[in-house]
C-alpha atoms as a PDB file:
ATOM      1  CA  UNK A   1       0.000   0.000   0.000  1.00  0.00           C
ATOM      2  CA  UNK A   2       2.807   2.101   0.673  1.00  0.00           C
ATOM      3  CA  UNK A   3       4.555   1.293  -2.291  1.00  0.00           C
ATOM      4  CA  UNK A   4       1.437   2.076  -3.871  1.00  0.00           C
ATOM      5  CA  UNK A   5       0.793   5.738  -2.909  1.00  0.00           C
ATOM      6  CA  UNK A   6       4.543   6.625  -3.350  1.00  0.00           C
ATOM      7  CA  UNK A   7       4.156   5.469  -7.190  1.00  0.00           C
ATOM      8  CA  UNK A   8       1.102   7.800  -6.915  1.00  0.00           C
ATOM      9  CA  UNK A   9       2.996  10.504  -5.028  1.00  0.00           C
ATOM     10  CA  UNK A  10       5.665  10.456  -7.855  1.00  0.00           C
ATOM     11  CA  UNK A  11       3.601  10.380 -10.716  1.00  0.00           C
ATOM     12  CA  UNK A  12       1.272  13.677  -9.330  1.00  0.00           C
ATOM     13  CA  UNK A  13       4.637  15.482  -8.843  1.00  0.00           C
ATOM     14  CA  UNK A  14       5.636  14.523 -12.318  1.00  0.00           C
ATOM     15  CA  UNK A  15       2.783  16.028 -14.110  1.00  0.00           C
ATOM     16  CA  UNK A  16       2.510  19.176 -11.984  1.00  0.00           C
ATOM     17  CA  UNK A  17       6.890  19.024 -13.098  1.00  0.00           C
ATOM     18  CA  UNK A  18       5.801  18.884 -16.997  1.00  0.00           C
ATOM     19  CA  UNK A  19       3.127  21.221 -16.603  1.00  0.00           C
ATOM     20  CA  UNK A  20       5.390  23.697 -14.716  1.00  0.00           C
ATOM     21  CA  UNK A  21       7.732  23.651 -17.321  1.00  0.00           C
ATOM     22  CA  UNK A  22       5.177  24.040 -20.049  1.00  0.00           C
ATOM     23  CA  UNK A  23       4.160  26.411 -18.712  1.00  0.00           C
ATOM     24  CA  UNK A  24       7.906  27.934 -18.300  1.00  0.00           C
ATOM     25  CA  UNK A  25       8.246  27.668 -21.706  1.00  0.00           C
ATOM     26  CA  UNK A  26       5.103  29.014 -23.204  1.00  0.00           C
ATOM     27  CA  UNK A  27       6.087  32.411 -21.243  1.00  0.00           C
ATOM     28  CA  UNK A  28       9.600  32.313 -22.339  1.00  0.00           C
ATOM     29  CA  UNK A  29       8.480  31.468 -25.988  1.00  0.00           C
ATOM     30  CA  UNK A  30       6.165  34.882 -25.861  1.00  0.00           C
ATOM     31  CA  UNK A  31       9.194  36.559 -24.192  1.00  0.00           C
ATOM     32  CA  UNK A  32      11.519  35.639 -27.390  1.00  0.00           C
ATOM     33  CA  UNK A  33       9.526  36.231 -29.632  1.00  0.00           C
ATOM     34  CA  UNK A  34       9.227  40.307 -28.435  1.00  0.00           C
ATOM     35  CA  UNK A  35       6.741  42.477 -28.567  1.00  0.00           C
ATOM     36  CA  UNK A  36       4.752  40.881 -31.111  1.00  0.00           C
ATOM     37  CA  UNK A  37       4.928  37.725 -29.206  1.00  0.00           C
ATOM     38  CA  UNK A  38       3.067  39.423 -26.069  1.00  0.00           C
ATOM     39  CA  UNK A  39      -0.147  39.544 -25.549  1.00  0.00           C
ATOM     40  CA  UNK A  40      -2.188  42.531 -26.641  1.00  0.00           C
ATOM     41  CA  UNK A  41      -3.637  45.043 -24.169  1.00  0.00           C
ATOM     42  CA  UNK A  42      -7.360  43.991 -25.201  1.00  0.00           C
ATOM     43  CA  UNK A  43      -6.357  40.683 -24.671  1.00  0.00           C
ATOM     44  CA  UNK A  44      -5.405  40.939 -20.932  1.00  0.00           C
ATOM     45  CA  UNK A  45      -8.250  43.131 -20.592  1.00  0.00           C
ATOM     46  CA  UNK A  46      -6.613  46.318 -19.539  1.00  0.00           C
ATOM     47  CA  UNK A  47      -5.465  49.525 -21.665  1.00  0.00           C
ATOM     48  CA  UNK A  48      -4.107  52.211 -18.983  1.00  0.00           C
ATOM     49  CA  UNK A  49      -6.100  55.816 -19.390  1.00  0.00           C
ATOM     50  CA  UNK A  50      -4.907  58.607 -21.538  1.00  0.00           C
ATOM     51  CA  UNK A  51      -3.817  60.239 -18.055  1.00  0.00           C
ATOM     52  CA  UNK A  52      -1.852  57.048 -16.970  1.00  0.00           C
ATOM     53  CA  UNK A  53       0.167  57.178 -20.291  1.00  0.00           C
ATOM     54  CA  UNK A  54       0.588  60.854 -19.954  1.00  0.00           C
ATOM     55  CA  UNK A  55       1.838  60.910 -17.044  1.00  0.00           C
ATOM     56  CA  UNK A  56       3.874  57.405 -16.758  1.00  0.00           C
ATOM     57  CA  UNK A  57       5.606  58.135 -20.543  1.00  0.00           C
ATOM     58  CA  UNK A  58       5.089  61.379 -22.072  1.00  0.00           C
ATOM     59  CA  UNK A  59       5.919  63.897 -19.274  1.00  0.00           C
ATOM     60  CA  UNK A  60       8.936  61.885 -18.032  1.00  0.00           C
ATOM     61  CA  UNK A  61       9.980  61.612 -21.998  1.00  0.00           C
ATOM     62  CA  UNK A  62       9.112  65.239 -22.783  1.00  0.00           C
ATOM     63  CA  UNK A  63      11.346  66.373 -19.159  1.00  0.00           C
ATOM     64  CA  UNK A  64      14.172  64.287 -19.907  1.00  0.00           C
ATOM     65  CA  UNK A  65      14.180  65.581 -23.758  1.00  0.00           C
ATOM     66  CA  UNK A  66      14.906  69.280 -22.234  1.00  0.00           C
ATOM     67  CA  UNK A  67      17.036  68.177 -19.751  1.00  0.00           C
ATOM     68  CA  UNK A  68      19.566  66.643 -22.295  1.00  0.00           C
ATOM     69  CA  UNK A  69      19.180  69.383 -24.228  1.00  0.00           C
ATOM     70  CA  UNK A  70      20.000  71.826 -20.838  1.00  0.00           C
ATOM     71  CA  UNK A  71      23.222  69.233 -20.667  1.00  0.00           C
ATOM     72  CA  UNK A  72      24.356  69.379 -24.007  1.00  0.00           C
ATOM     73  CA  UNK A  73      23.881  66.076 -24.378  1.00  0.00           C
ATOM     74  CA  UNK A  74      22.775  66.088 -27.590  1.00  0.00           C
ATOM     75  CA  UNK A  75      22.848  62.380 -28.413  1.00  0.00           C
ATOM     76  CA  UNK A  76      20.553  61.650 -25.686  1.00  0.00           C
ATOM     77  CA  UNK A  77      17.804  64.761 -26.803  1.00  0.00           C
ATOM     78  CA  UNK A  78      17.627  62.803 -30.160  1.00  0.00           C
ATOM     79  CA  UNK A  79      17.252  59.322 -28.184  1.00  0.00           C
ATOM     80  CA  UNK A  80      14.334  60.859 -26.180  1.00  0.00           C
ATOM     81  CA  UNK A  81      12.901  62.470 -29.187  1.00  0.00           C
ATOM     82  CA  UNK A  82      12.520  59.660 -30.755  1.00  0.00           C
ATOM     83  CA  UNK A  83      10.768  58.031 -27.623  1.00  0.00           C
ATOM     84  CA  UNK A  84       8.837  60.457 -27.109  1.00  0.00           C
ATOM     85  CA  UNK A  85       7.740  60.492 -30.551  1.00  0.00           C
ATOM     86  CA  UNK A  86       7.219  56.828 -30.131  1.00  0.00           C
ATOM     87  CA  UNK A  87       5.325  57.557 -27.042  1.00  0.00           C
ATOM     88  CA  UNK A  88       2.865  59.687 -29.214  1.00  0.00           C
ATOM     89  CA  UNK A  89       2.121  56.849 -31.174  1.00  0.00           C
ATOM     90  CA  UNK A  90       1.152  54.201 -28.376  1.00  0.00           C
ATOM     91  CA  UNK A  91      -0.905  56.774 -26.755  1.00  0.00           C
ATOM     92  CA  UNK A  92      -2.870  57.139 -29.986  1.00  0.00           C
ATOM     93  CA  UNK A  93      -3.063  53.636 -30.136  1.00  0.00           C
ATOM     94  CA  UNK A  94      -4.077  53.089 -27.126  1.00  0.00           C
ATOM     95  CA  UNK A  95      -6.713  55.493 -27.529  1.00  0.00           C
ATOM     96  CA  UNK A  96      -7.871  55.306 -30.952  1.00  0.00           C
ATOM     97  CA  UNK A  97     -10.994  57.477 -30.691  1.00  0.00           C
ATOM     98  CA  UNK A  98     -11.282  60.825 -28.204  1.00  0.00           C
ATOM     99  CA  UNK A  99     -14.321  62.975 -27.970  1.00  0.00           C
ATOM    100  CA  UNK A 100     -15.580  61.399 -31.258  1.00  0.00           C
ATOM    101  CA  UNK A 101     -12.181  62.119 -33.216  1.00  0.00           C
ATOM    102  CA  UNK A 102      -9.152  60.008 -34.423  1.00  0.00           C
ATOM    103  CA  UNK A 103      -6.828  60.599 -31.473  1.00  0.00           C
ATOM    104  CA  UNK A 104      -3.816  59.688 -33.351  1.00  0.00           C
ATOM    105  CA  UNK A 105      -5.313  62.389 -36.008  1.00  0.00           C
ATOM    106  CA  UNK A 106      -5.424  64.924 -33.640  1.00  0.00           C
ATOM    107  CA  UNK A 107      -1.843  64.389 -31.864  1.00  0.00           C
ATOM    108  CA  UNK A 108      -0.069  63.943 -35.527  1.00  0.00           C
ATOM    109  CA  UNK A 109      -1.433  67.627 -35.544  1.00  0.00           C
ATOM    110  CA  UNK A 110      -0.427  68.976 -32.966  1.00  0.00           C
ATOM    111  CA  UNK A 111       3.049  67.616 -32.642  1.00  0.00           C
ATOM    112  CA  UNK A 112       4.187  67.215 -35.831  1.00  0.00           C
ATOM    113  CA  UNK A 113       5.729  70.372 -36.623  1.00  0.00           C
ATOM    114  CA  UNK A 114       7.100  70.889 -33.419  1.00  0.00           C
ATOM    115  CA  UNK A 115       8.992  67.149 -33.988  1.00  0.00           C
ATOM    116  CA  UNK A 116      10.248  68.264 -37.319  1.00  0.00           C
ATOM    117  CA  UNK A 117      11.671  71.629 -35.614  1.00  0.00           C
ATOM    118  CA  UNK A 118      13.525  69.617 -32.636  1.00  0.00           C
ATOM    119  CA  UNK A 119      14.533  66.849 -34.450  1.00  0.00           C
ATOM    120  CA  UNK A 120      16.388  69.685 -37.167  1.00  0.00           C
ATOM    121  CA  UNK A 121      17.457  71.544 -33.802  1.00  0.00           C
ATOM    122  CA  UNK A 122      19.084  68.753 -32.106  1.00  0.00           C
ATOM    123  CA  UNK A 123      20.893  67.542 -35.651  1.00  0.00           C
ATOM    124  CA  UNK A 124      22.436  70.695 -35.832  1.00  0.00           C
ATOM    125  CA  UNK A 125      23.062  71.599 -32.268  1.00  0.00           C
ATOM    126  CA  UNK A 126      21.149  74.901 -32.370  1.00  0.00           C
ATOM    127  CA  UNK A 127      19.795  75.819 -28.711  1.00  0.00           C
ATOM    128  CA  UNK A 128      17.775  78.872 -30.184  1.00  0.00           C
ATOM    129  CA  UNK A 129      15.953  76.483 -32.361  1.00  0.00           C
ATOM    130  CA  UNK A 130      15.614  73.794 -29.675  1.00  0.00           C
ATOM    131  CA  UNK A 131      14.313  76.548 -27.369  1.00  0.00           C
ATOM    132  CA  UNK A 132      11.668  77.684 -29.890  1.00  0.00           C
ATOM    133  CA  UNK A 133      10.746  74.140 -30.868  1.00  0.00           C
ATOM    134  CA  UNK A 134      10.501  73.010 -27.520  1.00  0.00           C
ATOM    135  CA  UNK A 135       8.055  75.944 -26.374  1.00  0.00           C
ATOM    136  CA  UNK A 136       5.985  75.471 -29.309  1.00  0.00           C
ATOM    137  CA  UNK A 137       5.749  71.361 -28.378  1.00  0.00           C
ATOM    138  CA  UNK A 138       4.915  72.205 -24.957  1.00  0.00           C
ATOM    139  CA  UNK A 139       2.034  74.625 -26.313  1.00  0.00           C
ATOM    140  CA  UNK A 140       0.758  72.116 -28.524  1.00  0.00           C
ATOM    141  CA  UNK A 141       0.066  69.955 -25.854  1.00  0.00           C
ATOM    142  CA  UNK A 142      -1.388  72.561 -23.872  1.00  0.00           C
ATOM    143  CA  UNK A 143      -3.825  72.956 -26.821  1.00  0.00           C
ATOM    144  CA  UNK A 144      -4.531  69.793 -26.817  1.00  0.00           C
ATOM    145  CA  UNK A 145      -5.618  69.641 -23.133  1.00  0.00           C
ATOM    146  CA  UNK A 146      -7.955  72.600 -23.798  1.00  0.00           C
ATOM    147  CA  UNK A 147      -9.510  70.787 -26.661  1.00  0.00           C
ATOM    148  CA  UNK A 148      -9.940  67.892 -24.764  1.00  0.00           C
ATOM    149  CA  UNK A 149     -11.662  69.715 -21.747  1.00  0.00           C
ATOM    150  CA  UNK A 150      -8.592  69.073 -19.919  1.00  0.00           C
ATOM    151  CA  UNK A 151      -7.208  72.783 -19.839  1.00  0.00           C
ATOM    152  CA  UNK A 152      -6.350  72.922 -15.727  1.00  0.00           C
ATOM    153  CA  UNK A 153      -3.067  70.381 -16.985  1.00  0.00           C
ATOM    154  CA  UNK A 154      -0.976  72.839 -17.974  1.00  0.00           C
ATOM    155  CA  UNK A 155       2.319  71.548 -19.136  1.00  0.00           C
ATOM    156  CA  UNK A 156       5.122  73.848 -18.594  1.00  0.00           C
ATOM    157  CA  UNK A 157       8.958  74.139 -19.605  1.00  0.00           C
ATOM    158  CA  UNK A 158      11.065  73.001 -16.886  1.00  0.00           C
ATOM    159  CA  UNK A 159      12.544  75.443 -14.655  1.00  0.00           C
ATOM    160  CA  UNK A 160      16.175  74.990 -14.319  1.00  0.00           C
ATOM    161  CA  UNK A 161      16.283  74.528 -10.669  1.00  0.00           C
ATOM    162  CA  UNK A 162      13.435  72.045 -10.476  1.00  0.00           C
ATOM    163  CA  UNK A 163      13.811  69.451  -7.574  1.00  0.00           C
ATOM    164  CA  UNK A 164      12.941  66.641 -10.023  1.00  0.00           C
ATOM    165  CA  UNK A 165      16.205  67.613 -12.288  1.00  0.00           C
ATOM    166  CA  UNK A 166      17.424  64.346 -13.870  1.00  0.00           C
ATOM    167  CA  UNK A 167      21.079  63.173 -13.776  1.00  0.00           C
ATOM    168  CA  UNK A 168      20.367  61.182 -16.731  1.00  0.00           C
ATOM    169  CA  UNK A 169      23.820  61.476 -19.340  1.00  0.00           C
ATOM    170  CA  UNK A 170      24.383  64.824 -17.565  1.00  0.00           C
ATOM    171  CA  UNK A 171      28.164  64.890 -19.416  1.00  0.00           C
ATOM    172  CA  UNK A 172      27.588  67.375 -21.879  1.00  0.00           C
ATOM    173  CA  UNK A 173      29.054  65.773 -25.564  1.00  0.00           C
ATOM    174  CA  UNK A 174      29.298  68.512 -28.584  1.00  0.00           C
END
């Protein structure tokens, strides 16, 4: 009898083993295989809020670009352009439709320029242009908010004593 429920014993903890490691390697499979390979957000049910993403991606992004900038670390500016740029694009994603309009529409519109102007800036090192560009991307957002009903955000250019000042790259390269 002993015997018996040993053989059982051994056999239960060799299928929860095999299903463990099936298991183990379904997830790593999805893992390798990258983004693509993950799950969707509509399949695990959950798509953070406009406000989540704002605040979670674009803000950081969109501090960090002018900090580089402020650093003359103009390598990492064009790194966080492009993220933030990329950041855009999730977000409008995300959040295909706003208010009854194509979200990504509406962003592409109001950040567009401002992209083209800092992405020329930061290629050719010119803070005046950076400066300019940089204002008018912080504007468009603003106009954004107070299209979307959201005008009390008010995004701002950082101060240059802010508490929150990243030491992100901080070596200035020319």
């Amino acid at each position: 009898m002993a015997t018996r429920r040993r053989g059982i014993a051994i056999a239960a903890i060799a299928i929860a083993a095999t299903a463990l490691l099936a298991t183990g390697l379904a997830t790593s499979n999805s893992i390798a295989a990258g983004p693509e390979g993950a799950p969707s957000p509509q399949a695990t049910g959950y798509v953070p809020s406009i406000s989540d993403l704002m605040i979670a991606t674009i803000q950081p992004r969109h501090e960090r670009l002018w900090r580089a900038q402020q650093n003359g670390n103009w390598e990492f500016a064009a790194y966080e352009l492009g993220n933030l740029h990329g950041a855009f694009d999730r977000l409008g994603h995300a959040h295909p439709i706003e208010h009854d309009v194509s979200f990504p529409d509406m962003i592409a519109s109001v950040t567009e320029q401002p992209f083209k102007e800092l992405k020329g800036a930061i290629q050719s090192k010119d803070v005046t242009a950076f400066t300019k560009a940089y204002a008018d991307l912080t504007d468009a957002c603003n106009s954004c908010h107070q299209a979307l009903n959201h005008g009390v955000v008010q995004i701002a250019v950082p101060s240059r004593t802010s508490a929150s000042d990243l030491k992100i790259n901080s070596t200035p390269r020319n």
